[in-house]
PDB file of N, CA and C in Angstrom:
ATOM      1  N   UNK A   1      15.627-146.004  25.154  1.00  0.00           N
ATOM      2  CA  UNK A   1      14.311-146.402  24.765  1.00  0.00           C
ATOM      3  C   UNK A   1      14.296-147.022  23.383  1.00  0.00           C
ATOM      4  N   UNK A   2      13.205-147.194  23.118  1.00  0.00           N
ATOM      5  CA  UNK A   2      13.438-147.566  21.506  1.00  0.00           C
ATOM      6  C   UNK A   2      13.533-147.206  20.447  1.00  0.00           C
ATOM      7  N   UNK A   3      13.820-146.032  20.260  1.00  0.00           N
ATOM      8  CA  UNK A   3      14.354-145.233  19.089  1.00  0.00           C
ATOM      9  C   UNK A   3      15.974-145.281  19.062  1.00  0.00           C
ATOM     10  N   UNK A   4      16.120-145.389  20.549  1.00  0.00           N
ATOM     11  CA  UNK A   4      17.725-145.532  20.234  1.00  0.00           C
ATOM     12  C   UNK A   4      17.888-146.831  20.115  1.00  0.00           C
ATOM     13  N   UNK A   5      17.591-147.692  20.605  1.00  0.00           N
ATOM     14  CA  UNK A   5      17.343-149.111  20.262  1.00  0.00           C
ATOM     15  C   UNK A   5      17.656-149.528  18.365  1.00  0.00           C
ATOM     16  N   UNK A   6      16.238-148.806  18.083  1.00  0.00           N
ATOM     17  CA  UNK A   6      16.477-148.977  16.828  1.00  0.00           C
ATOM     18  C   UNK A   6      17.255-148.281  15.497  1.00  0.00           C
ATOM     19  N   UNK A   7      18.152-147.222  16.310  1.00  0.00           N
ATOM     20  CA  UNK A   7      19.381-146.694  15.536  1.00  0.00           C
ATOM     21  C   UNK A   7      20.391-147.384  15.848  1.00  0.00           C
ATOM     22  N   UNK A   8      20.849-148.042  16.634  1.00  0.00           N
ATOM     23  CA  UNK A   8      22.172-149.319  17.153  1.00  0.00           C
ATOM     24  C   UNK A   8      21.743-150.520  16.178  1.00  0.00           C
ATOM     25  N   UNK A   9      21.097-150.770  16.185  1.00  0.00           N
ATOM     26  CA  UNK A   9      20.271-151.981  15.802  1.00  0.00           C
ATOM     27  C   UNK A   9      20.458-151.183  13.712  1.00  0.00           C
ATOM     28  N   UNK A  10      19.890-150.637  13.359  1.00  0.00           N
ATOM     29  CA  UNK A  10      20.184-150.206  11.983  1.00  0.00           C
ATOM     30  C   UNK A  10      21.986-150.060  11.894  1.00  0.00           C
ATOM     31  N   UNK A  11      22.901-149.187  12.437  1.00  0.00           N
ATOM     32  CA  UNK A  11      24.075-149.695  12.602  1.00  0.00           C
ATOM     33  C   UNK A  11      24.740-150.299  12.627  1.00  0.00           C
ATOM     34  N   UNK A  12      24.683-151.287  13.619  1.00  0.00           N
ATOM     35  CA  UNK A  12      25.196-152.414  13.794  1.00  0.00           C
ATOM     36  C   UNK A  12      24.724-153.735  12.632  1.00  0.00           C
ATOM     37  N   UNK A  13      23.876-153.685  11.850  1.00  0.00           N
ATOM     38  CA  UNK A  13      23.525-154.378  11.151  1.00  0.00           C
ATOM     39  C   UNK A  13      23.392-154.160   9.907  1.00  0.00           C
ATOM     40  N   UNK A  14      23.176-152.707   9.256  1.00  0.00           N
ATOM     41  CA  UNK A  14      23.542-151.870   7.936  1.00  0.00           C
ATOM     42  C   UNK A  14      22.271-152.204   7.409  1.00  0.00           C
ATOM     43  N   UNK A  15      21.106-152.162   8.238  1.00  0.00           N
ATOM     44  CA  UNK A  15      20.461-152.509   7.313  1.00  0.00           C
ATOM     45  C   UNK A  15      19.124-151.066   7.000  1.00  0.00           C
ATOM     46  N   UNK A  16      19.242-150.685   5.764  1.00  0.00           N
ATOM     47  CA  UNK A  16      18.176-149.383   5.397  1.00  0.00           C
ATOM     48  C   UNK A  16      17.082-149.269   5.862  1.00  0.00           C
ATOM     49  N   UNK A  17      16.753-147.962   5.644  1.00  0.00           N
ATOM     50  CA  UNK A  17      15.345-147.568   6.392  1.00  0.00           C
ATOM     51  C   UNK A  17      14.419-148.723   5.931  1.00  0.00           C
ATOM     52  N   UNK A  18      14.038-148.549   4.848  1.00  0.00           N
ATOM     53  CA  UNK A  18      13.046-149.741   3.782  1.00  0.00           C
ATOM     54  C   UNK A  18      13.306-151.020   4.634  1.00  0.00           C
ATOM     55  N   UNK A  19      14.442-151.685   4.468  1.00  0.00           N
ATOM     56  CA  UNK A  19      14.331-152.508   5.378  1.00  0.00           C
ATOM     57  C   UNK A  19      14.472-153.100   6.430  1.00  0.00           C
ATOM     58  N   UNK A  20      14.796-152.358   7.035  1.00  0.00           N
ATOM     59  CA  UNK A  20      14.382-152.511   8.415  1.00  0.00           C
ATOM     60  C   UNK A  20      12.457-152.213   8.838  1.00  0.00           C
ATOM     61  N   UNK A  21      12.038-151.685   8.394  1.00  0.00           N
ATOM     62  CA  UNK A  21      10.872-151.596   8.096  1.00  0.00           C
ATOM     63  C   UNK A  21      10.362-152.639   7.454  1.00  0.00           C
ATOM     64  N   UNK A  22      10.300-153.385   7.037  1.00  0.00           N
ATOM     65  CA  UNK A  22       9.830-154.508   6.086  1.00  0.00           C
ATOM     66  C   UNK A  22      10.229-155.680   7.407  1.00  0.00           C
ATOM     67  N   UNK A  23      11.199-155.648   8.170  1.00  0.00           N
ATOM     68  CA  UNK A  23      11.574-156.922   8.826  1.00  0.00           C
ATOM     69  C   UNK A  23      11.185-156.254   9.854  1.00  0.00           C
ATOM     70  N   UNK A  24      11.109-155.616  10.733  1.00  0.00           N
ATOM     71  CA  UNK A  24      10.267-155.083  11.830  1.00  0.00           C
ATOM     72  C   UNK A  24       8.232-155.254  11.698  1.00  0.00           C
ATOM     73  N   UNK A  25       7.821-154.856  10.447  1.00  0.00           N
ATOM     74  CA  UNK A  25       6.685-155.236  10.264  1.00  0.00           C
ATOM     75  C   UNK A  25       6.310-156.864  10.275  1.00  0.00           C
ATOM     76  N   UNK A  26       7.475-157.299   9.328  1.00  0.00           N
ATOM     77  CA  UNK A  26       7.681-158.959   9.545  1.00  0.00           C
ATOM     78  C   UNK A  26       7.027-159.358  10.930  1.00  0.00           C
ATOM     79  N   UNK A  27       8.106-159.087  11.633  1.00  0.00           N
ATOM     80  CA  UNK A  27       8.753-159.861  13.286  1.00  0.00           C
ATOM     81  C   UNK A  27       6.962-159.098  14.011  1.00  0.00           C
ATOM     82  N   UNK A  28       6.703-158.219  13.332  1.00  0.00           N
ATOM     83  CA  UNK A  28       5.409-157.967  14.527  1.00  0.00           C
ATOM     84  C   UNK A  28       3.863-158.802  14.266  1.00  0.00           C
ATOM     85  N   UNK A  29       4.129-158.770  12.547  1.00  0.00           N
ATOM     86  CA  UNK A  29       2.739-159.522  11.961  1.00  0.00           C
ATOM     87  C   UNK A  29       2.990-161.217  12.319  1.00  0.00           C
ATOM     88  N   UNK A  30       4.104-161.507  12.460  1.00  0.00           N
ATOM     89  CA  UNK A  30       3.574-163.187  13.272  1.00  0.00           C
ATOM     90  C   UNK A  30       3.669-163.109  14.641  1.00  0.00           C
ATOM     91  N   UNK A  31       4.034-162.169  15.270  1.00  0.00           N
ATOM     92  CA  UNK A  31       3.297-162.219  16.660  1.00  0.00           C
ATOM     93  C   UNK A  31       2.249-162.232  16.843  1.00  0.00           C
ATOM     94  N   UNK A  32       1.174-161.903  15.947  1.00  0.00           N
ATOM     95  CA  UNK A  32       0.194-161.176  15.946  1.00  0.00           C
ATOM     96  C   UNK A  32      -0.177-162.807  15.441  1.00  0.00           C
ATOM     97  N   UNK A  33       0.122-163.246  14.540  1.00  0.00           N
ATOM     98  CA  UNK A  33      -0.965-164.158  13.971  1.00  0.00           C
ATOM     99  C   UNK A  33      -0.672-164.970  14.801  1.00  0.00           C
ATOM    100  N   UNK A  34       0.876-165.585  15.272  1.00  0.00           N
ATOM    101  CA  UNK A  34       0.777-166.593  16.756  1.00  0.00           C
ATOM    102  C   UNK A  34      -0.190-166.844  18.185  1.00  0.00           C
ATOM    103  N   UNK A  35      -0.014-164.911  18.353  1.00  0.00           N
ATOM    104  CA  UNK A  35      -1.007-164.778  19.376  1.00  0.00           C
ATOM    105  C   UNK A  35      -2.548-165.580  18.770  1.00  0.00           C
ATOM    106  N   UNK A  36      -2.820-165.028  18.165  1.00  0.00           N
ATOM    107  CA  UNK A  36      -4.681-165.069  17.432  1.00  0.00           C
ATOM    108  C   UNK A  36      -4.537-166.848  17.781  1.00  0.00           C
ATOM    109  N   UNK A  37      -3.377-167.542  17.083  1.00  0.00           N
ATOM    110  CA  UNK A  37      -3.523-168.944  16.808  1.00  0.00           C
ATOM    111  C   UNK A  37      -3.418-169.798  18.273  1.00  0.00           C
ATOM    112  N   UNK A  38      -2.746-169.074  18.933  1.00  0.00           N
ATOM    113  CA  UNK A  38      -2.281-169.581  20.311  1.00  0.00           C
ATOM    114  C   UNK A  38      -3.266-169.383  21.206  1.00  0.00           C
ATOM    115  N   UNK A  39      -4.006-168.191  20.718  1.00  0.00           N
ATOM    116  CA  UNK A  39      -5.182-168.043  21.985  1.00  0.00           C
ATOM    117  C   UNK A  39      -6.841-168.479  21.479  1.00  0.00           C
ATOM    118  N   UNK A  40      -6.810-169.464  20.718  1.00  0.00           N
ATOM    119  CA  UNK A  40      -7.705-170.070  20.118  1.00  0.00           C
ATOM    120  C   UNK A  40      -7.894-171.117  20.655  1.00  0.00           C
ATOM    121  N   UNK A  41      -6.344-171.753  20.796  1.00  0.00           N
ATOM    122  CA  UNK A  41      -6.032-172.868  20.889  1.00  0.00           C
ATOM    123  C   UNK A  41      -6.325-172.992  22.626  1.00  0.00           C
ATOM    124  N   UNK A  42      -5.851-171.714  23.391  1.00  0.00           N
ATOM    125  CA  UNK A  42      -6.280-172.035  24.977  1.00  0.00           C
ATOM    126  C   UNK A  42      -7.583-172.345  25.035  1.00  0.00           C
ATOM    127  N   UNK A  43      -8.238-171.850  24.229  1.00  0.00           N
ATOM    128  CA  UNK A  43      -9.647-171.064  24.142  1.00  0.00           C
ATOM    129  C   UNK A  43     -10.633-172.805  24.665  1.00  0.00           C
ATOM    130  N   UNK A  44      -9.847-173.721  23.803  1.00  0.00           N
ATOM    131  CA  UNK A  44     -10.221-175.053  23.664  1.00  0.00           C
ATOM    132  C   UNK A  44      -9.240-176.038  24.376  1.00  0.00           C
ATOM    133  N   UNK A  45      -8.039-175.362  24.588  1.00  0.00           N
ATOM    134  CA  UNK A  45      -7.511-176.708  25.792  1.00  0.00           C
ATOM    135  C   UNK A  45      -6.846-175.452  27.205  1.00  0.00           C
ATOM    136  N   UNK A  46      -7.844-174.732  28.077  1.00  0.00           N
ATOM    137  CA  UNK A  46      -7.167-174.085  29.015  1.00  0.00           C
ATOM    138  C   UNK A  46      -6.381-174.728  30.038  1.00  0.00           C
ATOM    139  N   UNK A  47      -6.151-176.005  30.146  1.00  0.00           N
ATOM    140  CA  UNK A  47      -4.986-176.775  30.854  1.00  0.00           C
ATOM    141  C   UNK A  47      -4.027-177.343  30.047  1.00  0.00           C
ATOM    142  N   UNK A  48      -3.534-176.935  29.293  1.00  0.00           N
ATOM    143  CA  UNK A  48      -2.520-176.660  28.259  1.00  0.00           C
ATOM    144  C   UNK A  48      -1.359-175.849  29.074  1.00  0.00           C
ATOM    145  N   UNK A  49      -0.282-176.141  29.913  1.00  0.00           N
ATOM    146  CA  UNK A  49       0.271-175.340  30.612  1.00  0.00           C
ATOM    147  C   UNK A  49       1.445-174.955  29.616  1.00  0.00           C
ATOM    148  N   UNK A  50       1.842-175.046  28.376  1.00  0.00           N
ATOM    149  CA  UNK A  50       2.983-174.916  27.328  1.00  0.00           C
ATOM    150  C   UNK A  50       2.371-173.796  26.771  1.00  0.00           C
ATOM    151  N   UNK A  51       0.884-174.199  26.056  1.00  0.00           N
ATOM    152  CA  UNK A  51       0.680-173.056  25.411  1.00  0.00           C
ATOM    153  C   UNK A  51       0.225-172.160  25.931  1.00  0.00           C
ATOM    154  N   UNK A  52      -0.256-171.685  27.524  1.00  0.00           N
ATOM    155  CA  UNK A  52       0.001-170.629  27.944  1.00  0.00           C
ATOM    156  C   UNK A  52       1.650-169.705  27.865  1.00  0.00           C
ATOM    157  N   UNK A  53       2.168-170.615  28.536  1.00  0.00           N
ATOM    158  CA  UNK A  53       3.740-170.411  28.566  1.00  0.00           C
ATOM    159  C   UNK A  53       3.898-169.591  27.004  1.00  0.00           C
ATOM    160  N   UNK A  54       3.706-169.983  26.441  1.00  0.00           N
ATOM    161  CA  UNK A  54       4.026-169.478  24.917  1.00  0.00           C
ATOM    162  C   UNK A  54       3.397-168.244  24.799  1.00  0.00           C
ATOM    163  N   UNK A  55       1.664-167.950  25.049  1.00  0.00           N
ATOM    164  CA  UNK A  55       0.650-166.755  24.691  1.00  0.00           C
ATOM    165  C   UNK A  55       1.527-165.673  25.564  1.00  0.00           C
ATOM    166  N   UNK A  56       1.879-165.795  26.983  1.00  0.00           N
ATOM    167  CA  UNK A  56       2.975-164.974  27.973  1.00  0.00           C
ATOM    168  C   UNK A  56       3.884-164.629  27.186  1.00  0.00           C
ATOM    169  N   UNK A  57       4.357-165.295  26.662  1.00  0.00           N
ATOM    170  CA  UNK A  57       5.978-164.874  26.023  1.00  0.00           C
ATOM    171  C   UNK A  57       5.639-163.948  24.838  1.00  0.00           C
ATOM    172  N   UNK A  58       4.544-164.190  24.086  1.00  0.00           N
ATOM    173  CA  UNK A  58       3.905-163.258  23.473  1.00  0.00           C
ATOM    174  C   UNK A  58       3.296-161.929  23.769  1.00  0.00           C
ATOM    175  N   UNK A  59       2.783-161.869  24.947  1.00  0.00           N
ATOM    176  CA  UNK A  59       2.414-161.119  25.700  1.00  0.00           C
ATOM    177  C   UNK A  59       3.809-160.109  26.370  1.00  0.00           C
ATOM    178  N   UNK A  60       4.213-160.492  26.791  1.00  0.00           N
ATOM    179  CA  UNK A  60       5.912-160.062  27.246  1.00  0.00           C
ATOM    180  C   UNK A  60       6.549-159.400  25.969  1.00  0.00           C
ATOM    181  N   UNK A  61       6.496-159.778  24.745  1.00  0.00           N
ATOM    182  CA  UNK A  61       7.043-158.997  23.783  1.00  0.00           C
ATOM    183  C   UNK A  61       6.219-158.163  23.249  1.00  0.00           C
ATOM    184  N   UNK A  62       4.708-158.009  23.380  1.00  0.00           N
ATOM    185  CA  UNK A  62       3.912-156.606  22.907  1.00  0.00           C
ATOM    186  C   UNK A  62       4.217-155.758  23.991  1.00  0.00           C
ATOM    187  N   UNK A  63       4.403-156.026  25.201  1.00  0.00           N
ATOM    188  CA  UNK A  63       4.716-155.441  26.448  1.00  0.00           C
ATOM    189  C   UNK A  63       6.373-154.249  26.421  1.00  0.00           C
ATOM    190  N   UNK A  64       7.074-154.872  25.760  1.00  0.00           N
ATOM    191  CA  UNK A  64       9.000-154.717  25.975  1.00  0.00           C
ATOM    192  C   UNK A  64       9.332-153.500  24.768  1.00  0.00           C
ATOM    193  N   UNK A  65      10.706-153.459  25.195  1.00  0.00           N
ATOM    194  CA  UNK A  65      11.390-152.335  24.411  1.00  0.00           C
ATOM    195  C   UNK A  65      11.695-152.561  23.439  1.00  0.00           C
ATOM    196  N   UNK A  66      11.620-154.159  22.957  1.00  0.00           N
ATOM    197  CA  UNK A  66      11.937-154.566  21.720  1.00  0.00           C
ATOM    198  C   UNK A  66      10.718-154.432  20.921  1.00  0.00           C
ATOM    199  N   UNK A  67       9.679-154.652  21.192  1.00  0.00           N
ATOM    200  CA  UNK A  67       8.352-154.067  20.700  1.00  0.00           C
ATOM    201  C   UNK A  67       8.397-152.070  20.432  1.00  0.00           C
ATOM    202  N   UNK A  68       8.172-152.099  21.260  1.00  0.00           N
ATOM    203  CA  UNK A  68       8.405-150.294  21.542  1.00  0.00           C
ATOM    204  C   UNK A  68       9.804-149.708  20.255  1.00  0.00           C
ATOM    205  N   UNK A  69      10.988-150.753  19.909  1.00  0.00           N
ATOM    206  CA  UNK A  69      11.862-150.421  19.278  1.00  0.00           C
ATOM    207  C   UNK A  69      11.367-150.485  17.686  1.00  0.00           C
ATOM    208  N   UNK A  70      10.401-151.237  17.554  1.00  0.00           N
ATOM    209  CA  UNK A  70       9.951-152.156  16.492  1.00  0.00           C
ATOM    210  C   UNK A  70       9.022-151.178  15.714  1.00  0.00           C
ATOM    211  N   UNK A  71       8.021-150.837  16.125  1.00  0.00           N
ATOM    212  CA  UNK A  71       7.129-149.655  15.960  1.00  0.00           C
ATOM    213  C   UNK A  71       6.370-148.671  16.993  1.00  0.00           C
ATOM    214  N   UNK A  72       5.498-147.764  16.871  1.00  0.00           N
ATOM    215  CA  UNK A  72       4.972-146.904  17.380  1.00  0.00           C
ATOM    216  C   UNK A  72       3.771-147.636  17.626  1.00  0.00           C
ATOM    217  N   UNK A  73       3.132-148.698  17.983  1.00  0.00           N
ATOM    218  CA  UNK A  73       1.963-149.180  18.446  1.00  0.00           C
ATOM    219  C   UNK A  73       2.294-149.500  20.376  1.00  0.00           C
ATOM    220  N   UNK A  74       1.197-149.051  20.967  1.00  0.00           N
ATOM    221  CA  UNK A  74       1.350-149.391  21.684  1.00  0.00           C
ATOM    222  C   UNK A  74       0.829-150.634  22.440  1.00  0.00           C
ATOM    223  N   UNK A  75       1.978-151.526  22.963  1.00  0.00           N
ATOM    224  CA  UNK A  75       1.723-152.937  23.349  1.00  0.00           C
ATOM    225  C   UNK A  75       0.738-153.450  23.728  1.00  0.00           C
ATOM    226  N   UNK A  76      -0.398-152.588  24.929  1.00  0.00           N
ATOM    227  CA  UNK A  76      -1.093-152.951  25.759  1.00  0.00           C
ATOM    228  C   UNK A  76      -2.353-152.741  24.692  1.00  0.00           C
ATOM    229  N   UNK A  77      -2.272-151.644  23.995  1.00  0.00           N
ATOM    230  CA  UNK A  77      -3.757-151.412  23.381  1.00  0.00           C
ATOM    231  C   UNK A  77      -3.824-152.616  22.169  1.00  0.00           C
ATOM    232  N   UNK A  78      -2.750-153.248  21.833  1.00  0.00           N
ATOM    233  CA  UNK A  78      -2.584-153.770  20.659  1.00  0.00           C
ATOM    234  C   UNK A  78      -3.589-155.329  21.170  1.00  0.00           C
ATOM    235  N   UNK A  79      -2.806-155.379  22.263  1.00  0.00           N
ATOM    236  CA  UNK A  79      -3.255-156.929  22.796  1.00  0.00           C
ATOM    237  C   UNK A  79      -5.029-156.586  23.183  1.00  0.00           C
ATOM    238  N   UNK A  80      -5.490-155.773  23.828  1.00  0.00           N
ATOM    239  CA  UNK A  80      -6.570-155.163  24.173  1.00  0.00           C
ATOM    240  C   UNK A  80      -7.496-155.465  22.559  1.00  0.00           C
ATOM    241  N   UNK A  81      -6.903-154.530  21.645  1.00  0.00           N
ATOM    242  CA  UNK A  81      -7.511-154.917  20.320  1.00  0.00           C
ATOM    243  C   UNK A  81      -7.894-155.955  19.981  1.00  0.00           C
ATOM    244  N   UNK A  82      -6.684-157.043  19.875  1.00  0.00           N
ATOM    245  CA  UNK A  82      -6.513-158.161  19.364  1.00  0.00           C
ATOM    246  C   UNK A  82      -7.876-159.307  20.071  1.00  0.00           C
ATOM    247  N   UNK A  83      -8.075-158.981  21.779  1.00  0.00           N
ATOM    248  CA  UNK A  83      -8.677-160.335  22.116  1.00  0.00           C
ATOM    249  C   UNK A  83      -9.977-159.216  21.360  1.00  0.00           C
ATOM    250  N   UNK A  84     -10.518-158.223  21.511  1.00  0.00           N
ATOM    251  CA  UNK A  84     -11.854-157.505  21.348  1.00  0.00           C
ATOM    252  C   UNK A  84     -12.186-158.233  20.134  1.00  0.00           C
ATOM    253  N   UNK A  85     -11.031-158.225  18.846  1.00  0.00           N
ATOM    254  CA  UNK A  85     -11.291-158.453  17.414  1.00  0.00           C
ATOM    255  C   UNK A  85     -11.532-159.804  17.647  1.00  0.00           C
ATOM    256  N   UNK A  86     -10.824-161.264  18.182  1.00  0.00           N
ATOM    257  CA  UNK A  86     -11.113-162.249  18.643  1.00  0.00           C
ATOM    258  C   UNK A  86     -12.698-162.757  19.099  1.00  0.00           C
ATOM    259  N   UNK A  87     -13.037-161.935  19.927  1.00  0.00           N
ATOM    260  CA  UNK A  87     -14.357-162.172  20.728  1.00  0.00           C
ATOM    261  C   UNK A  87     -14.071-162.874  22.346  1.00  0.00           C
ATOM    262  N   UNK A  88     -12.658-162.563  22.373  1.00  0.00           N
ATOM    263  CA  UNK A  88     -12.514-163.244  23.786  1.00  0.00           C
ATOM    264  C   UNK A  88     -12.211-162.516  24.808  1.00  0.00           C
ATOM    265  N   UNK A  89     -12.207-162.751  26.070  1.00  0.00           N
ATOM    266  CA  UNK A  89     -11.759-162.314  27.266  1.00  0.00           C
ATOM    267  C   UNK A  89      -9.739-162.258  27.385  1.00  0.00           C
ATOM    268  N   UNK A  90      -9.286-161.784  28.503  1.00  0.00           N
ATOM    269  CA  UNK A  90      -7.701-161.777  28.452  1.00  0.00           C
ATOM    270  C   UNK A  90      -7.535-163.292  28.173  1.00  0.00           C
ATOM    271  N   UNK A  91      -6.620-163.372  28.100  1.00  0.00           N
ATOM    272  CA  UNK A  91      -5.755-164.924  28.201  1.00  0.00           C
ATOM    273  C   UNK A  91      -5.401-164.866  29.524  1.00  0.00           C
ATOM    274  N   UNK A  92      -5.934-165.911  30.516  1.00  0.00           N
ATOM    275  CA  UNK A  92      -5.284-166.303  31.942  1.00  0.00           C
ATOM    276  C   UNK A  92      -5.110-167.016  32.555  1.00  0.00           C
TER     277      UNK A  92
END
């Protein structure tokens, strides 16, 4: 799961608690602002078949173990949050 995930991953890479924490918060806060920017952008061209492709792939990583490895938020409520804070419906 992802705790062991993210002890291989600190190992294999030497990199400290501090930072690994600092680059895990990184890698999650521009998902986050991609999503917001990406689903703005459907918001105004929904036959845009790329930038769906893209909001999915975003979606797929709040979803995964690499998320789950990353922090203790959980994927589904995060995205749930995100369109509520938005004012929009899912992305579909």
């Amino acid at each position: 799961g992802g705790v062991q995930m993210t002890q291989t991953l600190r190992k294999r890479f030497g990199i400290s608690s501090g930072g690994w924490r600092a680059l895990a918060d990184s890698i999650i806060l521009q998902a986050v602002e991609d999503y917001r920017r990406l689903s703005w952008r459907w918001v105004k061209r929904p036959y845009d078949l790329e930038l769906r492709r893209e909001i999915t792939r975003i979606e797929r990583f709040f979803r995964s173990d690499w998320f789950s490895a990353l922090c203790d938020l959980a994927g589904n409520k995060l995205l749930r949050d995100l369109r509520a804070d938005m004012g929009i419906a899912e992305v579909s």
